[in-house]
Protein backbone atom coordinates (compact mmCIF):
# COMPACT_ATOMS: atom_id res chain seq x y z
CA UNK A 1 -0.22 14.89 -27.50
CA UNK A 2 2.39 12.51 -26.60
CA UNK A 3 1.75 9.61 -25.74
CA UNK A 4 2.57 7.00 -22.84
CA UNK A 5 4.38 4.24 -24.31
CA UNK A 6 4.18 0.88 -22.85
CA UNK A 7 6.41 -2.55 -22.63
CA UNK A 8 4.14 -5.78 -21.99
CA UNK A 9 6.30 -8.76 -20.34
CA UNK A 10 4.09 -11.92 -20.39
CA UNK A 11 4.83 -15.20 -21.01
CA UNK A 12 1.41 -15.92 -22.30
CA UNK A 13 0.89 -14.73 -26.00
CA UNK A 14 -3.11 -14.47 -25.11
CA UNK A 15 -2.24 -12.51 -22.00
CA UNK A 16 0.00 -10.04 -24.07
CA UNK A 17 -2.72 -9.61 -26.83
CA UNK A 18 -5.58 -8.78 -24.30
CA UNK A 19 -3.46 -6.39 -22.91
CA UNK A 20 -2.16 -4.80 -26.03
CA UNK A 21 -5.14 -4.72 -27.24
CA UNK A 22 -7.22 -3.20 -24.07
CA UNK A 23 -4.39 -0.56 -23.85
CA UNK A 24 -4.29 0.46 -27.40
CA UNK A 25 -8.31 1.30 -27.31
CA UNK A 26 -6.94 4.55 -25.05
CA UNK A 27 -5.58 7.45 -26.79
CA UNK A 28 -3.24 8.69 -24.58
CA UNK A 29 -1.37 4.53 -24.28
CA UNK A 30 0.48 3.75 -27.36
CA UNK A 31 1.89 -0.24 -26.84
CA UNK A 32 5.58 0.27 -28.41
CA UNK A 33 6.37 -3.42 -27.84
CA UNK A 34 5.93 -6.98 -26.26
CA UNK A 35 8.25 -9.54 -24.40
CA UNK A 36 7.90 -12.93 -23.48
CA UNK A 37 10.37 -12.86 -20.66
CA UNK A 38 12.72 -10.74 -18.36
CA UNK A 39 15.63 -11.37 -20.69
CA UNK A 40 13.71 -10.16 -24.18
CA UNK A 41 12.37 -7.38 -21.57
CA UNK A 42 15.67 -6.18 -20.72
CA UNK A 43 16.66 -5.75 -24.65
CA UNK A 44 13.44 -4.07 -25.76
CA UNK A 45 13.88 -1.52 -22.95
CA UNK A 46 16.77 -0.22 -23.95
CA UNK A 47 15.68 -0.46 -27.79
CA UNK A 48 11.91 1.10 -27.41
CA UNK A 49 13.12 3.25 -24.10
CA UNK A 50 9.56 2.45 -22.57
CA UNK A 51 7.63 4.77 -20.23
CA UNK A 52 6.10 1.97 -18.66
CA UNK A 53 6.28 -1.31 -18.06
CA UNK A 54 3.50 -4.30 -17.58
CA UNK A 55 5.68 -7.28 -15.99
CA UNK A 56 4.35 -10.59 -14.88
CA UNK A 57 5.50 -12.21 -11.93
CA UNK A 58 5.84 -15.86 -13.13
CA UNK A 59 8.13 -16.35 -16.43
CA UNK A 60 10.54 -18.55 -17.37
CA UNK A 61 14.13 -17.70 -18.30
CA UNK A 62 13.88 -14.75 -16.12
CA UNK A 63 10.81 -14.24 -13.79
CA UNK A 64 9.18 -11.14 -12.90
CA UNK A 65 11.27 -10.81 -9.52
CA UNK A 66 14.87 -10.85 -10.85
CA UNK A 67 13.88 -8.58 -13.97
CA UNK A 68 12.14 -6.01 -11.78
CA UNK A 69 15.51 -6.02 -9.58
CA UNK A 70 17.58 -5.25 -12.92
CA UNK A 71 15.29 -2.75 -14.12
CA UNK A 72 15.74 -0.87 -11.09
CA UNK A 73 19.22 -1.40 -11.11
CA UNK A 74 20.23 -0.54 -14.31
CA UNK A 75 17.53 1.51 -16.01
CA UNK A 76 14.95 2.75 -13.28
CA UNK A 77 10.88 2.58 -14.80
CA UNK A 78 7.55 2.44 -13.44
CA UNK A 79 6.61 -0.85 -13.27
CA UNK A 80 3.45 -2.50 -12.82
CA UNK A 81 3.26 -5.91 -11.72
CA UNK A 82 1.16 -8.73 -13.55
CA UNK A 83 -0.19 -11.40 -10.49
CA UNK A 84 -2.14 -14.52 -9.84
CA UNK A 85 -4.42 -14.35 -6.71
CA UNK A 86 -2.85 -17.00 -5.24
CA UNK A 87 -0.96 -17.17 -1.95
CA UNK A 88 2.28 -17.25 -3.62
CA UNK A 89 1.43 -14.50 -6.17
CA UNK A 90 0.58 -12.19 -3.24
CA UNK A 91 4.07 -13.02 -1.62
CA UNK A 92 6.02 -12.47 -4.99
CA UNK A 93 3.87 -9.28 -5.18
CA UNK A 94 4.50 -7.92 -1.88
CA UNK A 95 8.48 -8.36 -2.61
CA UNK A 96 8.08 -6.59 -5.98
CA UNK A 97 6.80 -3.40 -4.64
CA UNK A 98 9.50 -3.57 -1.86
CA UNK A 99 12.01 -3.59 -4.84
CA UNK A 100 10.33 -0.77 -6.25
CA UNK A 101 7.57 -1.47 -8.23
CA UNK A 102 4.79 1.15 -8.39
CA UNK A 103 1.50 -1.00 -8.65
CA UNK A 104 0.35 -4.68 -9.15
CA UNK A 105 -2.21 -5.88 -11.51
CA UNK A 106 -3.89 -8.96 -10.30
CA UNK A 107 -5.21 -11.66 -12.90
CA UNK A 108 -9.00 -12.63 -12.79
CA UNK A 109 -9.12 -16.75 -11.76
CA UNK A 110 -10.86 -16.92 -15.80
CA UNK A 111 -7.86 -15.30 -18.10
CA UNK A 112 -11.15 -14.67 -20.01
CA UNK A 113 -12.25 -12.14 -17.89
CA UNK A 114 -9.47 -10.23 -18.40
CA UNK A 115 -10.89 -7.98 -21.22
CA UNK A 116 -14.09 -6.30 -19.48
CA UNK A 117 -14.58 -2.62 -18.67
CA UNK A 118 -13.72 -2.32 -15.17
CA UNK A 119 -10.51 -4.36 -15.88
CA UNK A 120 -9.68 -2.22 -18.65
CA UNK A 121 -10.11 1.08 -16.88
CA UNK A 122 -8.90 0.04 -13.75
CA UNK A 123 -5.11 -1.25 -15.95
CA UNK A 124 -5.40 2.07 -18.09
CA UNK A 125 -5.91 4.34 -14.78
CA UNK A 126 -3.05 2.48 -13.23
CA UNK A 127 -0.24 3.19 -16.25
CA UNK A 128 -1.37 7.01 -16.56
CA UNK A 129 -0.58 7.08 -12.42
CA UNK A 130 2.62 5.08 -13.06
CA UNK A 131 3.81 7.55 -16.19
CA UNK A 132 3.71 10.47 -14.19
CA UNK A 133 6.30 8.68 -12.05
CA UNK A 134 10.23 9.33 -11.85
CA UNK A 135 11.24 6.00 -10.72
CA UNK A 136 14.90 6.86 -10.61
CA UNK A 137 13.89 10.05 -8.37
CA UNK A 138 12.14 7.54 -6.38
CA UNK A 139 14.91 7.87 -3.47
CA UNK A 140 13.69 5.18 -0.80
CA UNK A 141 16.13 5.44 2.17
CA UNK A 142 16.85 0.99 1.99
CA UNK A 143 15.41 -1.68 1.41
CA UNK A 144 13.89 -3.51 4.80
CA UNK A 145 14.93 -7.55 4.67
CA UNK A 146 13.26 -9.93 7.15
CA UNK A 147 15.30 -10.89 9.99
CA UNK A 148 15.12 -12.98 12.98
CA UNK A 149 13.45 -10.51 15.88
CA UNK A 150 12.01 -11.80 18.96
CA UNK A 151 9.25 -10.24 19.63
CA UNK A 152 8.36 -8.58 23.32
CA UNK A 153 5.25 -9.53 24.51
CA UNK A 154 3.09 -5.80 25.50
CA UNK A 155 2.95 -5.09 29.19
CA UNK A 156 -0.59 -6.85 30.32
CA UNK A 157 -1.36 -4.08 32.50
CA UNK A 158 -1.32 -2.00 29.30
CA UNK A 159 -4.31 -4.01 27.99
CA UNK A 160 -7.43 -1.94 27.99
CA UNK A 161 -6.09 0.78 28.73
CA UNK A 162 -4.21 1.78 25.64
CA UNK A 163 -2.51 5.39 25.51
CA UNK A 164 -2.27 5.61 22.13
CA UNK A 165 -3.98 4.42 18.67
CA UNK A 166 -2.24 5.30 15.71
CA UNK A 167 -4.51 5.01 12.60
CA UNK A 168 -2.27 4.65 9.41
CA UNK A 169 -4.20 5.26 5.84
CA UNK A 170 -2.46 4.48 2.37
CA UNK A 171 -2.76 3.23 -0.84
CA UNK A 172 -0.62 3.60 -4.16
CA UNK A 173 3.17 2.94 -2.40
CA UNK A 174 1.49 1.86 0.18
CA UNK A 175 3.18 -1.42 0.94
CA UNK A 176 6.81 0.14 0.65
CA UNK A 177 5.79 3.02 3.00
CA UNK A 178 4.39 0.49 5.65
CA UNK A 179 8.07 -0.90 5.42
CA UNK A 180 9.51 1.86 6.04
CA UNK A 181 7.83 2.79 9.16
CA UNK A 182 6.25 -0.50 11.10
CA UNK A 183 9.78 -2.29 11.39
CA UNK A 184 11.00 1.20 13.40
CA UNK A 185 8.39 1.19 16.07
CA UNK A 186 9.97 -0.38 19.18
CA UNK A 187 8.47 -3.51 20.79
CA UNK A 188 7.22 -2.34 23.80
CA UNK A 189 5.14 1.05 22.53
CA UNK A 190 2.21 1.71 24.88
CA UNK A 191 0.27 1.81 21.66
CA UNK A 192 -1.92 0.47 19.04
CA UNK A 193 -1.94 0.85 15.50
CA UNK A 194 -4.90 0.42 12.13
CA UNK A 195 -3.78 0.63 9.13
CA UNK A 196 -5.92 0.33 5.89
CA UNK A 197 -4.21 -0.42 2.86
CA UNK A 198 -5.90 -0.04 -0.50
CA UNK A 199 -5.53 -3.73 -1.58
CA UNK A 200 -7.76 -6.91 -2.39
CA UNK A 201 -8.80 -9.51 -0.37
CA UNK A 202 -5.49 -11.80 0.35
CA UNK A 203 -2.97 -9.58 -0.31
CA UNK A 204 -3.66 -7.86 2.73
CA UNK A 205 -2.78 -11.23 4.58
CA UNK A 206 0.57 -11.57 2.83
CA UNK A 207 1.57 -7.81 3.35
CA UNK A 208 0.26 -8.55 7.21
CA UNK A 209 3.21 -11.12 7.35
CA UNK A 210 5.59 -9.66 5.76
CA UNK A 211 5.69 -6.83 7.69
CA UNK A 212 5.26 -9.02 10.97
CA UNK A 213 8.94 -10.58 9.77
CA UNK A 214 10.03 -7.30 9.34
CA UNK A 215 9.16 -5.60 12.71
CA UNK A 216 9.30 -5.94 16.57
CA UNK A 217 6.16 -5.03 16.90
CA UNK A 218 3.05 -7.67 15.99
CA UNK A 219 1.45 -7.03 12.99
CA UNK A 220 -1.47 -9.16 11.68
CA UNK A 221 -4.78 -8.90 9.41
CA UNK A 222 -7.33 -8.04 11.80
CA UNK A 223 -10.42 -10.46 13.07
CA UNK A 224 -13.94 -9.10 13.56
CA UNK A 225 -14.23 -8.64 17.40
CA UNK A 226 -10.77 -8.83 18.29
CA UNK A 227 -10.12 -6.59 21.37
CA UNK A 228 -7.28 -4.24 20.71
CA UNK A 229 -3.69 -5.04 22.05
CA UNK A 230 -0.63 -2.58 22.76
CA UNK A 231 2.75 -3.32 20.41
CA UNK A 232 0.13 -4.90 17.81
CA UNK A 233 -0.67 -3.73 14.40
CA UNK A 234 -3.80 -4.13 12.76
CA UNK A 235 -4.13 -4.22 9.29
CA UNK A 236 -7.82 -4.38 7.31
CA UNK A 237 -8.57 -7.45 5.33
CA UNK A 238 -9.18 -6.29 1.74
CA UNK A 239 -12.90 -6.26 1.21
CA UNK A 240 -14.14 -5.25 4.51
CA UNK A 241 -14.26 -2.24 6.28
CA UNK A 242 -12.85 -1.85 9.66
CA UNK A 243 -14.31 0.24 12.58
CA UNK A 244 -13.38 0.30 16.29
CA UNK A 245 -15.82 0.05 18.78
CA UNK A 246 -16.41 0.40 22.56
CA UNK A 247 -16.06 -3.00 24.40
CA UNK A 248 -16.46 -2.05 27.69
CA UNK A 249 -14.99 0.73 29.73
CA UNK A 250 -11.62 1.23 29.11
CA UNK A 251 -11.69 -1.55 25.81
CA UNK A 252 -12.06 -1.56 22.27
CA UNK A 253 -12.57 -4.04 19.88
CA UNK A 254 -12.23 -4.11 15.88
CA UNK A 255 -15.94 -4.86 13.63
CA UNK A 256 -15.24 -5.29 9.86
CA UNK A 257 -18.19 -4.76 8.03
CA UNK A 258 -18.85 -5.29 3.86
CA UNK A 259 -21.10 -1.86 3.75
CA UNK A 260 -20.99 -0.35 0.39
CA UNK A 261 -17.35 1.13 -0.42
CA UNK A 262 -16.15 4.58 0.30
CA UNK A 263 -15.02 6.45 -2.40
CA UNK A 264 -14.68 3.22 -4.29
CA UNK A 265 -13.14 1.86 -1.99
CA UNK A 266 -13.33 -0.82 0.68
CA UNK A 267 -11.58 -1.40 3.14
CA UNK A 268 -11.47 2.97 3.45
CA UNK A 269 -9.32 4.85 5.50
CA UNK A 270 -11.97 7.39 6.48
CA UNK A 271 -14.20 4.94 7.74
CA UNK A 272 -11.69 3.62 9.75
CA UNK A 273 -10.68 7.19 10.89
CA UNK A 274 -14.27 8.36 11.50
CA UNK A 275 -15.10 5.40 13.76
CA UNK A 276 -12.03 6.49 15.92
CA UNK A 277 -12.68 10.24 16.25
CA UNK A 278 -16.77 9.26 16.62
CA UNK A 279 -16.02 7.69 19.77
CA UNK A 280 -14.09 10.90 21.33
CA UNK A 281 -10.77 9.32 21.82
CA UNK A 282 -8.30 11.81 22.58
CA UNK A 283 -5.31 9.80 22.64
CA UNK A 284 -5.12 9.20 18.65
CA UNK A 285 -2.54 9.71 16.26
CA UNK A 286 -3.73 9.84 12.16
CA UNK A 287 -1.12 9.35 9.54
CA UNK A 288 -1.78 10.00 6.28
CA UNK A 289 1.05 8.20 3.23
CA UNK A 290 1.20 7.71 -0.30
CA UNK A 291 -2.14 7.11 -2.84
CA UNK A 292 -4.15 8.72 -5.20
CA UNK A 293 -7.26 10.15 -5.07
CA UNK A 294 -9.01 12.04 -1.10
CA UNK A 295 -9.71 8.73 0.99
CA UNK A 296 -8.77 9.73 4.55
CA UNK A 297 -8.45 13.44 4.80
CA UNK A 298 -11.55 13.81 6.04
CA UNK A 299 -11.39 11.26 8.72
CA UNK A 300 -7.39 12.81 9.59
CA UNK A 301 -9.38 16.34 10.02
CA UNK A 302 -12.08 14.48 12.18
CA UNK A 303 -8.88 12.86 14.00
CA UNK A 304 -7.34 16.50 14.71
CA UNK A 305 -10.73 17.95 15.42
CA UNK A 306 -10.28 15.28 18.50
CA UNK A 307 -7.09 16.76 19.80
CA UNK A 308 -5.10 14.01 18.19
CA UNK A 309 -2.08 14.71 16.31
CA UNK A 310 -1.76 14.52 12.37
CA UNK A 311 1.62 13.22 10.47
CA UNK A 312 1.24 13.63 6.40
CA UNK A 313 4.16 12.27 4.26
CA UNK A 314 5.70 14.51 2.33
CA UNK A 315 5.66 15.16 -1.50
CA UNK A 316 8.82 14.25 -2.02
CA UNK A 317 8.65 10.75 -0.75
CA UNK A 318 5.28 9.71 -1.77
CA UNK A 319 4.45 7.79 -4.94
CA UNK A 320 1.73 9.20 -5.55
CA UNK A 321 1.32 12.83 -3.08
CA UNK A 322 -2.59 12.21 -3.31
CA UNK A 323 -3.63 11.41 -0.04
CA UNK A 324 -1.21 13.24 1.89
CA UNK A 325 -2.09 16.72 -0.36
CA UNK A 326 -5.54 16.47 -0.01
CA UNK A 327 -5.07 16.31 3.84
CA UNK A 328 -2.77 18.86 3.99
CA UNK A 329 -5.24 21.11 1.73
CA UNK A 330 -7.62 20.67 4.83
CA UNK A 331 -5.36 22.71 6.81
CA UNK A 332 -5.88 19.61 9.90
CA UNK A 333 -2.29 18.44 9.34
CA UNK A 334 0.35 19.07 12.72
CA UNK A 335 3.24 17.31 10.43
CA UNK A 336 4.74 17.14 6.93
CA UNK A 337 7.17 14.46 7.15
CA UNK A 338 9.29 11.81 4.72
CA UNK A 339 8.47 8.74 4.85
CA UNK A 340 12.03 8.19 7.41
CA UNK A 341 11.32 10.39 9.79
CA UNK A 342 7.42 9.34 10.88
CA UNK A 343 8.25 6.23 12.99
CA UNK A 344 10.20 8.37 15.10
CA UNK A 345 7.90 11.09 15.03
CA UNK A 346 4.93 8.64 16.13
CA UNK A 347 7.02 7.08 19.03
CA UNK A 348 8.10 10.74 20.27
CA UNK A 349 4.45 11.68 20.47
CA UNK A 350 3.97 8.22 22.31
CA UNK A 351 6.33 9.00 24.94
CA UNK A 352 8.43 6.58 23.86
């Protein structure tokens, strides 16, 4: 059996042995080489023609950032990000899988506890996703930058009485399909959306802003008990679950909880979706993007089974066509789309 060859990019010698030698315990990973920064990395990956590669974010000579940039420029990979969980590491992050990175790694706060199980299995799982990858297939329409919107405050006499929620679910490609449909929703939709991102906690804060730069619309991380707000965007803080609940007649307000994790995960998309449909909204919309593994087809076939309407992104856009298959399997699905043509799709279905 072939196996996947792997580049390591670290700056740290310690950090490139743990790795090497956590990826070299699995028998399909074979570790064809090591570099110390983007420059070296550049040179080995035309030499050892890599299937994937392990690049940290913070490196001197060439950091993580620009050498991700040239990869995709002149040699297109899967790459998986190396980060701190810092503030800044989540920003750097969230701008490396905008530039087309598959997956981030995040560093435990003790570089020591870098070599246990879960880690291990978790970074091996990740680079068997990331092999099976075509980055230079991987035809993303353009790249979002931040600009200068102002941002329309929502008609007040739209609060409370919402006519839409649109419940978004993702993981794997995640952050670059978010991009790719929040900044195209106009200011002023009579809606609401939830979106659960597979992600840990703080990370979902920085992807929160930098889609709120991105986009007319307000996006934040959502609070527990924060009534829901037309031409906002919701997005659940990694760790907790988020549900929606009645608050009074005509409102609803967001409850993040920390009960055990879905799937193995938390925050979930179907408990996010099932709290929707259980409350026998008929004025929801359930999207369905890129990830691996079955987390939120049941709650988009709980959403249909509501009278809402169902996008799924299509195979040939996704990162990963997980999710999004899984859904579609369930026969609950009203639209196939790529990953372009949803925000439009959504707002149509609005009434925008």
């Amino acid at each position: 059996m072939k196996k996947i060859k792997v580049l390591i990019v670290d700056d740290s010698a310690f950090m490139r042995k743990i790795i090497t030698d956590m990826l070299n315990l699995d028998d399909e990973i074979q570790v064809v080489g090591t570099a110390k920064n983007g420059k070296e990395a550049m040179e080995k990956i035309v030499k050892l023609t890599p299937d994937v590669v392990t690049l940290d974010v913070e490196m001197p000579i060439m950091n993580g950032i620009d050498t991700l940039q040239l990869i995709m420029n002149e040699n297109p990979i899967p790459v998986i990000m190396i980060s701190s969980i810092t503030k800044e590491g989540a920003e750097a992050t969230l701008k490396a899988l905008s530039y087309g990175a598959v997956d981030f790694i995040t560093k435990p706060s003790s570089l020591f506890k870098m070599n246990t199980e879960d880690i291990a299995i978790n970074v091996t799982e990740k680079i068997k996703i990331a092999a099976k990858i075509n980055s230079a297939n991987n035809n993303w329409s353009k790249i979002v930058q931040p600009v200068d919107r102002k941002k329309m405050k929502p008609d007040s006499k739209l609060e409370g009485n919402i006519h839409k929620i649109v419940a978004i679910g993702t993981s794997t490609g995640g952050p670059r399909a978010l991009q790719e449909i929040i900044p195209y929703v106009a200011a002023d939709i009579p809606a609401s959306f939830l979106i659960v991102q597979h992600m840990p906690k703080g990370f979902t804060k920085s992807l929160a802003e930098r889609l709120n730069s991105l986009s007319q619309i307000n996006v934040k991380e959502a609070e527990n008990d924060e009534i829901i707000k037309p031409g906002y965007a919701y997005i659940a803080p990694g760790n907790f679950h988020m549900k929606l609940i009645q608050s009074g007649h005509l409102t609803h307000k967001i409850k993040l909880t920390t009960e055990d994790a879905v799937s193995g995960h938390r925050p979930s998309v179907d408990m996010m979706m099932n709290s929707l449909a259980d409350l026998g909204l008929h004025n929801l919309i359930g999207v369905i993007l890129t990830g691996m593994g079955a987390d939120g087809a049941e709650g988009m076939k709980k959403i249909k089974e509501q009278n809402g309407y169902t996008i799924a992104q299509d195979e040939n856009t996704c990162i990963v066509y997980g999710m999004p298959k899984i859904a579609v399997g369930l026969n609950c699905i009203d639209a196939i789309l790529p990953i372009n043509e949803i925000a439009a799709r959504i707002m149509k279905v609005v009434g925008v």
